[in-house]
ModelCIF file with pLDDT and N, C-alpha, C, O atoms, coordinates in Angstrom:
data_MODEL
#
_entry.id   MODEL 
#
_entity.id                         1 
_entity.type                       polymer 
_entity.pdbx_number_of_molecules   1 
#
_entity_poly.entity_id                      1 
_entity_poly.type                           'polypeptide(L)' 
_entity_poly.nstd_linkage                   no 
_entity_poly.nstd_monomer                   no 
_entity_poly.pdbx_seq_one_letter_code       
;(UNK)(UNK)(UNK)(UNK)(UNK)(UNK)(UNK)(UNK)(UNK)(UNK)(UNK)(UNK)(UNK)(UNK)(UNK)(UNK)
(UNK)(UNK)(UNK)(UNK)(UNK)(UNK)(UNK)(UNK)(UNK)(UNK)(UNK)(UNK)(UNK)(UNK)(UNK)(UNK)
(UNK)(UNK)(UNK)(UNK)
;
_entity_poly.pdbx_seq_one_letter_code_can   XXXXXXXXXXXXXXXXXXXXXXXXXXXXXXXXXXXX 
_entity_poly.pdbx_strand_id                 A 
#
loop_
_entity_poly_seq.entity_id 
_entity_poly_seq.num 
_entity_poly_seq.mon_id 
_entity_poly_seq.hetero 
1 1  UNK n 
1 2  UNK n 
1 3  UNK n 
1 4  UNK n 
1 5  UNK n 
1 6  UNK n 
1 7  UNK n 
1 8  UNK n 
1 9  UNK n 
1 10 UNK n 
1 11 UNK n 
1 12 UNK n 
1 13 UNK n 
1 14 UNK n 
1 15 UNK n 
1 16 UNK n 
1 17 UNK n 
1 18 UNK n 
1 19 UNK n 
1 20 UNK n 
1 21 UNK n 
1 22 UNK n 
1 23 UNK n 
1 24 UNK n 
1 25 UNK n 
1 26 UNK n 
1 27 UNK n 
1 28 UNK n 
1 29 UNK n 
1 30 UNK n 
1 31 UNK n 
1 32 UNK n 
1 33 UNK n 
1 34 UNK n 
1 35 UNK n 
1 36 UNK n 
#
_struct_asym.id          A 
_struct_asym.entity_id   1 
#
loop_
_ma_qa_metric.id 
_ma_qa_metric.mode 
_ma_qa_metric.name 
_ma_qa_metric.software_group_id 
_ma_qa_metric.type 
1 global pLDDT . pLDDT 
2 local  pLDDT . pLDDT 
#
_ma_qa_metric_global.metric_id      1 
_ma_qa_metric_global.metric_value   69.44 
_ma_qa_metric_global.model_id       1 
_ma_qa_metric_global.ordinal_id     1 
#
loop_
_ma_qa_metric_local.label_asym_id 
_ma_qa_metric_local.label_comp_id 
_ma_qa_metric_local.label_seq_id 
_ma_qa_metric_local.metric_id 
_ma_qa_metric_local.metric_value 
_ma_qa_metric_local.model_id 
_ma_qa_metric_local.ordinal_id 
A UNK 1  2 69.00 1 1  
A UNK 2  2 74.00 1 2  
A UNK 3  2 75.00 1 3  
A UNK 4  2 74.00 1 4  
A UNK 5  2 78.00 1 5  
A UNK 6  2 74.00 1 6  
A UNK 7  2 76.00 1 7  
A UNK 8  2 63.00 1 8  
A UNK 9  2 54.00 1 9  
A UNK 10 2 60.00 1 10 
A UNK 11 2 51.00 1 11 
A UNK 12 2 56.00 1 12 
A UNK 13 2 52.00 1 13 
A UNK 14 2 51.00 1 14 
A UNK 15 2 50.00 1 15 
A UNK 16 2 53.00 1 16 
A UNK 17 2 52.00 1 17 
A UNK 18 2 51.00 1 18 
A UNK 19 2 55.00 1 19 
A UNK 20 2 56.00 1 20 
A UNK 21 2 52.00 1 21 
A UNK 22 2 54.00 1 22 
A UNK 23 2 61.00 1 23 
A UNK 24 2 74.00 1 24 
A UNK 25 2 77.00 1 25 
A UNK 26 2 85.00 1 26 
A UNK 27 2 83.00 1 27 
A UNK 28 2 83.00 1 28 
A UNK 29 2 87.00 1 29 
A UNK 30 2 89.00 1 30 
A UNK 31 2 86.00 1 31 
A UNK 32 2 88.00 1 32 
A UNK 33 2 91.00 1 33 
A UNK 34 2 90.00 1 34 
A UNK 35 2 87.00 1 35 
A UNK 36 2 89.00 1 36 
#
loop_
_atom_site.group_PDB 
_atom_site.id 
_atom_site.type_symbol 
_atom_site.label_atom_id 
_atom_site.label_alt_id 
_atom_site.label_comp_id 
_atom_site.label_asym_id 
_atom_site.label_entity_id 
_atom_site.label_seq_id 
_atom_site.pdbx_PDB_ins_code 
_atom_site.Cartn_x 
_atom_site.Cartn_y 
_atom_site.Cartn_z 
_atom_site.occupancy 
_atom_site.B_iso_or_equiv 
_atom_site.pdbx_formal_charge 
_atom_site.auth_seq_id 
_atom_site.auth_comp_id 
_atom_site.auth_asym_id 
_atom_site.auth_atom_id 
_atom_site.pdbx_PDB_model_num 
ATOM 1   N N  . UNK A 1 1  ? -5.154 -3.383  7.629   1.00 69.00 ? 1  UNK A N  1 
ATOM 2   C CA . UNK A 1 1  ? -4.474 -2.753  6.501   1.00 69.00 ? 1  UNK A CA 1 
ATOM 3   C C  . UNK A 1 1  ? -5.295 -2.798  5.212   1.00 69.00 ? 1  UNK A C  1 
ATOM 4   O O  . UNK A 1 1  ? -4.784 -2.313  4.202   1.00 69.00 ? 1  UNK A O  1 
ATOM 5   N N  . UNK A 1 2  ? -6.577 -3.360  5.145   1.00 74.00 ? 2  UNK A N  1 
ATOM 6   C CA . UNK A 1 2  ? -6.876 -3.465  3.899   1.00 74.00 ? 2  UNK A CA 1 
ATOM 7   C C  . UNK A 1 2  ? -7.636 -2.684  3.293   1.00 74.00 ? 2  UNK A C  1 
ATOM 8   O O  . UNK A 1 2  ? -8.233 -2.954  2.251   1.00 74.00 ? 2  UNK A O  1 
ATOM 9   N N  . UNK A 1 3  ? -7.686 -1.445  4.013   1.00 75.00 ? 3  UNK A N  1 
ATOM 10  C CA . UNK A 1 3  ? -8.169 -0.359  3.407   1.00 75.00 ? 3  UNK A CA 1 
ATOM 11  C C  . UNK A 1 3  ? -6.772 0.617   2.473   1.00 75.00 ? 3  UNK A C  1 
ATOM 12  O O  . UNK A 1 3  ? -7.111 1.540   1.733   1.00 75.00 ? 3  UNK A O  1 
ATOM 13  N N  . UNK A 1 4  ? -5.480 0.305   2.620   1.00 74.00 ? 4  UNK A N  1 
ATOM 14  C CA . UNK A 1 4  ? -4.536 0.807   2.137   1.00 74.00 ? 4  UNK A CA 1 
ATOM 15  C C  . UNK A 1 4  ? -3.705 0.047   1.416   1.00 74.00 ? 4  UNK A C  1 
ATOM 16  O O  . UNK A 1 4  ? -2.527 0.401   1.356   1.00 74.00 ? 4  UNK A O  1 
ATOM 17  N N  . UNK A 1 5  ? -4.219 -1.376  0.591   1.00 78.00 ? 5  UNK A N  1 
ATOM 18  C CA . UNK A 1 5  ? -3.711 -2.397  0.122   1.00 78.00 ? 5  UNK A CA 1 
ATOM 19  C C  . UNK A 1 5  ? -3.240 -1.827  -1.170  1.00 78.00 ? 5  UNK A C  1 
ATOM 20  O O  . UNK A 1 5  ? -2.016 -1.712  -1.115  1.00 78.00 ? 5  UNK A O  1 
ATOM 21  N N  . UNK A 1 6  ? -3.697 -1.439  -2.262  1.00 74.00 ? 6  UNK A N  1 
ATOM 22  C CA . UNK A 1 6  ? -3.920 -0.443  -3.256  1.00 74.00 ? 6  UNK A CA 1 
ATOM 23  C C  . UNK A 1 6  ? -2.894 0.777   -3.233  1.00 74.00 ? 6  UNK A C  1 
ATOM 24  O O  . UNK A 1 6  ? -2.707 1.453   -4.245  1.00 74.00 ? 6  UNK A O  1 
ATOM 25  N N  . UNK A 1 7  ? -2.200 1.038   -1.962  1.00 76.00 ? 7  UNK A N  1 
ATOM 26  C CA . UNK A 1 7  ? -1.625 2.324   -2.000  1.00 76.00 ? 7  UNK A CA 1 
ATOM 27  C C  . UNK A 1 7  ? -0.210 1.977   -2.230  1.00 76.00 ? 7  UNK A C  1 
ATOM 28  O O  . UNK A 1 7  ? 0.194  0.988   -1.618  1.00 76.00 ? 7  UNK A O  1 
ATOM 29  N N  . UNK A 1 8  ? 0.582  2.572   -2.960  1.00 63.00 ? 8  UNK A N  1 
ATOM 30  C CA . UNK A 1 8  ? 1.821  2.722   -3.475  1.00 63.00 ? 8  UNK A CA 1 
ATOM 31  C C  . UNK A 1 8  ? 2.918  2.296   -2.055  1.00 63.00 ? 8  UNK A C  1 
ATOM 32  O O  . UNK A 1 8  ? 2.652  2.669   -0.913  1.00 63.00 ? 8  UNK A O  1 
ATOM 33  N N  . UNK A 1 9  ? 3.991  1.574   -2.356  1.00 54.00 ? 9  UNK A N  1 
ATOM 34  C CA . UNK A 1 9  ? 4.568  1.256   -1.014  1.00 54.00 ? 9  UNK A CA 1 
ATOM 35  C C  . UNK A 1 9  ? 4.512  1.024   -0.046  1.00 54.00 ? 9  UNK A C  1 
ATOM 36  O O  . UNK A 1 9  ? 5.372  1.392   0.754   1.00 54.00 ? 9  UNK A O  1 
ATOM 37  N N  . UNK A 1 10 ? 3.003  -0.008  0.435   1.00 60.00 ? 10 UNK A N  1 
ATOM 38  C CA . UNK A 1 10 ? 2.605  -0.327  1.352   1.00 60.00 ? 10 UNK A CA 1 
ATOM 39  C C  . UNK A 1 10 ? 2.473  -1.508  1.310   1.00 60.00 ? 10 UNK A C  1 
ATOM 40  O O  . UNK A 1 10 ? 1.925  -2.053  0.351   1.00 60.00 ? 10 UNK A O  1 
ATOM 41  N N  . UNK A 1 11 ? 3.107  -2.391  2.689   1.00 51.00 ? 11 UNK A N  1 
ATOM 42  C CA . UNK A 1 11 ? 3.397  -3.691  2.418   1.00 51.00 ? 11 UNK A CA 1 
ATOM 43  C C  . UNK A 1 11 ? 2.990  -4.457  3.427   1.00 51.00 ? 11 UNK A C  1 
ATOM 44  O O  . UNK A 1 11 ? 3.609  -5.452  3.804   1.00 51.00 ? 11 UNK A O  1 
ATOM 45  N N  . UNK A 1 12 ? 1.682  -3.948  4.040   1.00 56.00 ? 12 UNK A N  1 
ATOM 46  C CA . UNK A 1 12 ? 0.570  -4.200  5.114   1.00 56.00 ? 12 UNK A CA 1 
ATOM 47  C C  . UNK A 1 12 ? 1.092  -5.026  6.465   1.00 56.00 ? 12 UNK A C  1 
ATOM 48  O O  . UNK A 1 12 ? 0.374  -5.658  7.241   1.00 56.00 ? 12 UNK A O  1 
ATOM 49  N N  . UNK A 1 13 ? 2.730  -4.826  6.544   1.00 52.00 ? 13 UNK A N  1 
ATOM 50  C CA . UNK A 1 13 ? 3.268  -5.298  8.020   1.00 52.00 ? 13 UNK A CA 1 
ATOM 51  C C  . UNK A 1 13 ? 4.127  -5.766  7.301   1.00 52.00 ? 13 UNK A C  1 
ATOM 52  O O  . UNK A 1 13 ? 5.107  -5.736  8.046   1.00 52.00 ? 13 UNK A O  1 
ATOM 53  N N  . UNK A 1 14 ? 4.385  -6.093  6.566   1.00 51.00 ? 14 UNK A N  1 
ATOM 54  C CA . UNK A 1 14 ? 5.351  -7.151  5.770   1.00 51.00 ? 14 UNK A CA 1 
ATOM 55  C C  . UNK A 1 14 ? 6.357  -6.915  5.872   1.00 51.00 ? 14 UNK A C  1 
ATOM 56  O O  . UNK A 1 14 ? 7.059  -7.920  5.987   1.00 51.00 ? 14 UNK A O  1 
ATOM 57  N N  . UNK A 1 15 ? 7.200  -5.421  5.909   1.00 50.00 ? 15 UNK A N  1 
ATOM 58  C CA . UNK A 1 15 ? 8.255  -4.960  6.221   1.00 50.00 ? 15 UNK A CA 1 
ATOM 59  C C  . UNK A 1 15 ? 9.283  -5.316  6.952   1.00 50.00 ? 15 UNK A C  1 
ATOM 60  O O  . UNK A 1 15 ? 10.492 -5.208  6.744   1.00 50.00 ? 15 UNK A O  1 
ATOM 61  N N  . UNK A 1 16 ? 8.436  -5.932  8.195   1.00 53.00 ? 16 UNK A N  1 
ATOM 62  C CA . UNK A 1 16 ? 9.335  -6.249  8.955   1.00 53.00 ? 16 UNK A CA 1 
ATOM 63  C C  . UNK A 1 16 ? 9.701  -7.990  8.868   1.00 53.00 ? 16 UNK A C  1 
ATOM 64  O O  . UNK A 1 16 ? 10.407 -8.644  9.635   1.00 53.00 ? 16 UNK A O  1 
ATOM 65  N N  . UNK A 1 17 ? 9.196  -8.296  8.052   1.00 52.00 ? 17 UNK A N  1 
ATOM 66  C CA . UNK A 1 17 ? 9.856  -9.690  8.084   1.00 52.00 ? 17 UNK A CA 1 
ATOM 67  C C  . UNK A 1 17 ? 10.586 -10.166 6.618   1.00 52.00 ? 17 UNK A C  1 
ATOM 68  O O  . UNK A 1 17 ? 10.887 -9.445  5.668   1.00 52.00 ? 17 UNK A O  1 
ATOM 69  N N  . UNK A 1 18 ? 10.765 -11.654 6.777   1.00 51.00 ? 18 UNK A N  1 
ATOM 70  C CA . UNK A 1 18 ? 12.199 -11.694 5.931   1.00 51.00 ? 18 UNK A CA 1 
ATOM 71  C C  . UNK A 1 18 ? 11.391 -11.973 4.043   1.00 51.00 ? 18 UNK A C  1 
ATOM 72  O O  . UNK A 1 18 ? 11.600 -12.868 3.224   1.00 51.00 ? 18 UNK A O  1 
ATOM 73  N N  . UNK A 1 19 ? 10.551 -10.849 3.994   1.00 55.00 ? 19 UNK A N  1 
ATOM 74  C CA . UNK A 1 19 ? 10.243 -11.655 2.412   1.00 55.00 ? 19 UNK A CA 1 
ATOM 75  C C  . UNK A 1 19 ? 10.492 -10.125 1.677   1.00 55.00 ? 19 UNK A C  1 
ATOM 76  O O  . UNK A 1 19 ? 10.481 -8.994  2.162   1.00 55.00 ? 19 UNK A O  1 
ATOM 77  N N  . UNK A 1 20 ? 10.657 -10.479 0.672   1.00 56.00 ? 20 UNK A N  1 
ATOM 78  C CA . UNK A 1 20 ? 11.415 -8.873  -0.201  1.00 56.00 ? 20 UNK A CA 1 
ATOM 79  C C  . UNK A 1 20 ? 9.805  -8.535  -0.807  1.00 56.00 ? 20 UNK A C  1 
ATOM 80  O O  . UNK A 1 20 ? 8.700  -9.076  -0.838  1.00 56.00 ? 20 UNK A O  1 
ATOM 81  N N  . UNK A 1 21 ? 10.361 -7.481  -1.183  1.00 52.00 ? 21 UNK A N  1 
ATOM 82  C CA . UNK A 1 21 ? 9.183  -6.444  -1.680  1.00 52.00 ? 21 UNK A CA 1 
ATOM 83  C C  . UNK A 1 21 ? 9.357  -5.308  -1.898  1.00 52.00 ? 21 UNK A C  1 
ATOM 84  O O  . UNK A 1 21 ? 10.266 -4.664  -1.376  1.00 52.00 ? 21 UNK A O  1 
ATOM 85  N N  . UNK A 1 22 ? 8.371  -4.755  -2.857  1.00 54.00 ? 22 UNK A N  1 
ATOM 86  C CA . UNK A 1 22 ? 8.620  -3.241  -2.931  1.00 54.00 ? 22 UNK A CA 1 
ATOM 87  C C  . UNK A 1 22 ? 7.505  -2.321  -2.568  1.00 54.00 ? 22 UNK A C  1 
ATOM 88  O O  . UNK A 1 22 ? 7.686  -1.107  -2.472  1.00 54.00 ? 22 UNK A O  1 
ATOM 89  N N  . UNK A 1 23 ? 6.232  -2.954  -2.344  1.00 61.00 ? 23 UNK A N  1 
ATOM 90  C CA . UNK A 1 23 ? 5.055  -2.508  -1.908  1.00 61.00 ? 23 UNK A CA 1 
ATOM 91  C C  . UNK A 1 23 ? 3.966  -1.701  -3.298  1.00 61.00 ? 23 UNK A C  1 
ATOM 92  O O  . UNK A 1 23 ? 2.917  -1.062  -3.216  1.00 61.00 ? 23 UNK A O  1 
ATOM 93  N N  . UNK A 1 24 ? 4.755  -2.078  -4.406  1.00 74.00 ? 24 UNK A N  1 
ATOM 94  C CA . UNK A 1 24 ? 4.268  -1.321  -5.350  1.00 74.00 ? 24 UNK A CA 1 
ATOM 95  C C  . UNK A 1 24 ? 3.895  -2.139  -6.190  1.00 74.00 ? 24 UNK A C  1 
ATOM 96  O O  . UNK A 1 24 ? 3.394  -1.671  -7.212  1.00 74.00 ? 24 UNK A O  1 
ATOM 97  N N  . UNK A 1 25 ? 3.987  -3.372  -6.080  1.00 77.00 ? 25 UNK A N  1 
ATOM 98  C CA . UNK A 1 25 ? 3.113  -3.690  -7.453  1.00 77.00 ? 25 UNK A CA 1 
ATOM 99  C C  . UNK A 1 25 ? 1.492  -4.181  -7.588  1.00 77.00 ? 25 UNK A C  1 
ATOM 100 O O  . UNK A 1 25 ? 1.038  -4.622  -8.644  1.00 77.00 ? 25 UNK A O  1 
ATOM 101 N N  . UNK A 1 26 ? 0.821  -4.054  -6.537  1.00 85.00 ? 26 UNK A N  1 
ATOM 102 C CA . UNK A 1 26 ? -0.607 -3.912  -5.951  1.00 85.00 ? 26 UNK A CA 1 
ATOM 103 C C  . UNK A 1 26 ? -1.372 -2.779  -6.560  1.00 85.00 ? 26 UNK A C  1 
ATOM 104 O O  . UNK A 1 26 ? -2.446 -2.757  -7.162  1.00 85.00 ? 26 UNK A O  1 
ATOM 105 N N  . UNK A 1 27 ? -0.291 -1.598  -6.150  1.00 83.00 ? 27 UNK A N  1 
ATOM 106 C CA . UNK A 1 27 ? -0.604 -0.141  -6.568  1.00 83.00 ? 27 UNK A CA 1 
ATOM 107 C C  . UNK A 1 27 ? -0.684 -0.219  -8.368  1.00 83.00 ? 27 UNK A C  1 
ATOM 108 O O  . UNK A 1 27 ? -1.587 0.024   -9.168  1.00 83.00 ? 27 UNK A O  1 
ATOM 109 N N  . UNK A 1 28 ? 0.616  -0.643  -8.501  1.00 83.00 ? 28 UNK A N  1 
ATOM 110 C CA . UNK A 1 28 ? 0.983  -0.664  -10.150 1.00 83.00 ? 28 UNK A CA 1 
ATOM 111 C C  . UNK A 1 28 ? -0.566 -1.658  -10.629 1.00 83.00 ? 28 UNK A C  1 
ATOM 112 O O  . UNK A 1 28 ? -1.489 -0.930  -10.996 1.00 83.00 ? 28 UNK A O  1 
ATOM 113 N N  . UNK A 1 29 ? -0.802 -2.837  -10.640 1.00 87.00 ? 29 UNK A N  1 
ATOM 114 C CA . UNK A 1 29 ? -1.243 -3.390  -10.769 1.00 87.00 ? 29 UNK A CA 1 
ATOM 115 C C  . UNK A 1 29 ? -2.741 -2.892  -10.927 1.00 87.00 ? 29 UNK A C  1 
ATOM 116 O O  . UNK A 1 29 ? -3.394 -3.069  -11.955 1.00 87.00 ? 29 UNK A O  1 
ATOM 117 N N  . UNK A 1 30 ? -3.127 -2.364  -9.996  1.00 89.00 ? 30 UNK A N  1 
ATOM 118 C CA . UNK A 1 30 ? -4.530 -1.949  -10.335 1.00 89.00 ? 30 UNK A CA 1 
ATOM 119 C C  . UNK A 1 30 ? -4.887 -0.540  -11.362 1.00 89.00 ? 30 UNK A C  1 
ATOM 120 O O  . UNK A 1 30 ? -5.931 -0.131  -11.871 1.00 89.00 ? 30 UNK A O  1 
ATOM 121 N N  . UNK A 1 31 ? -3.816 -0.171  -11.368 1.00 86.00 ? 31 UNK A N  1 
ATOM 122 C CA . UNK A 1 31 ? -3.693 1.466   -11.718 1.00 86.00 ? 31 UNK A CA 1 
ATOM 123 C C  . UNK A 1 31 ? -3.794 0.783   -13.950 1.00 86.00 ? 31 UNK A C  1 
ATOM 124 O O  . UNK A 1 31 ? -4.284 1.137   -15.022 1.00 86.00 ? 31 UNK A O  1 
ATOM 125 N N  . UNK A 1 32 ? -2.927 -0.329  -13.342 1.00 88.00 ? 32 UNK A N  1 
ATOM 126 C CA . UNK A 1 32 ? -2.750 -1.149  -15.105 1.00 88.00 ? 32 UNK A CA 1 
ATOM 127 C C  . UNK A 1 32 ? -4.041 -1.736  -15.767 1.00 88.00 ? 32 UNK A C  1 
ATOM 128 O O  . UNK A 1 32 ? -4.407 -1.640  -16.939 1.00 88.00 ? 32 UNK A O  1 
ATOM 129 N N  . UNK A 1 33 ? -4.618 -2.349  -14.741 1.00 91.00 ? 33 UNK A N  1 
ATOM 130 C CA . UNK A 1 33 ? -6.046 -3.157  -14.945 1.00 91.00 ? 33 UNK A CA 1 
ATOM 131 C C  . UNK A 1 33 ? -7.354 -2.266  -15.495 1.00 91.00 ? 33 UNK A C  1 
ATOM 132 O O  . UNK A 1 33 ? -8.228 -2.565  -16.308 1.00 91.00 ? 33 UNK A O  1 
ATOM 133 N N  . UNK A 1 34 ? -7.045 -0.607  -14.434 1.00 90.00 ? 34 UNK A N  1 
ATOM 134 C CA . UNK A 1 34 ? -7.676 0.144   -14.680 1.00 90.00 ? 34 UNK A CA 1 
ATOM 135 C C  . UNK A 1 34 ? -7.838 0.378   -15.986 1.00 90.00 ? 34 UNK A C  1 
ATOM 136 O O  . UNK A 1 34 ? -8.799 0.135   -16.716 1.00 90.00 ? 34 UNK A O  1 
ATOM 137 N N  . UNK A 1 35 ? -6.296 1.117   -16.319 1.00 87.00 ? 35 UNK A N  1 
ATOM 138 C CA . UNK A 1 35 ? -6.262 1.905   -17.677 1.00 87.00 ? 35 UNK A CA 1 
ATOM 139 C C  . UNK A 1 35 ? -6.622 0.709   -18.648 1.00 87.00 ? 35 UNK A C  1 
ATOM 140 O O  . UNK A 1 35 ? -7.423 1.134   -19.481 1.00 87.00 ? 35 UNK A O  1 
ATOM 141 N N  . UNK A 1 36 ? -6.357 -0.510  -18.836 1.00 89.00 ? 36 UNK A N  1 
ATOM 142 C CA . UNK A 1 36 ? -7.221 -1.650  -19.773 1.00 89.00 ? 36 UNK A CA 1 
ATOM 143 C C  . UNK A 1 36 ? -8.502 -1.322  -19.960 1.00 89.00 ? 36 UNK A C  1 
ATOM 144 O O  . UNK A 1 36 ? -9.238 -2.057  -20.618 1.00 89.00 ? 36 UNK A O  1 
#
């Protein structure tokens, strides 16, 4: 998966198990670091 770590709502298997998430703040996160 770690070519799609970065991508908006992707939660690299994680989905299926019991930890919450939204898959977006990886995406958010770099997109923020960027614009800095």
């Amino acid at each position: 998966y770690m070519d799609r770590l970065f991508e908006p709502f992707e939660r690299l298997g994680a989905e299926q198990g019991p930890i919450e998430g939204t898959g977006l703040g990886l995406a958010l996160s770099m997109q923020l670091v960027e614009l800095m």
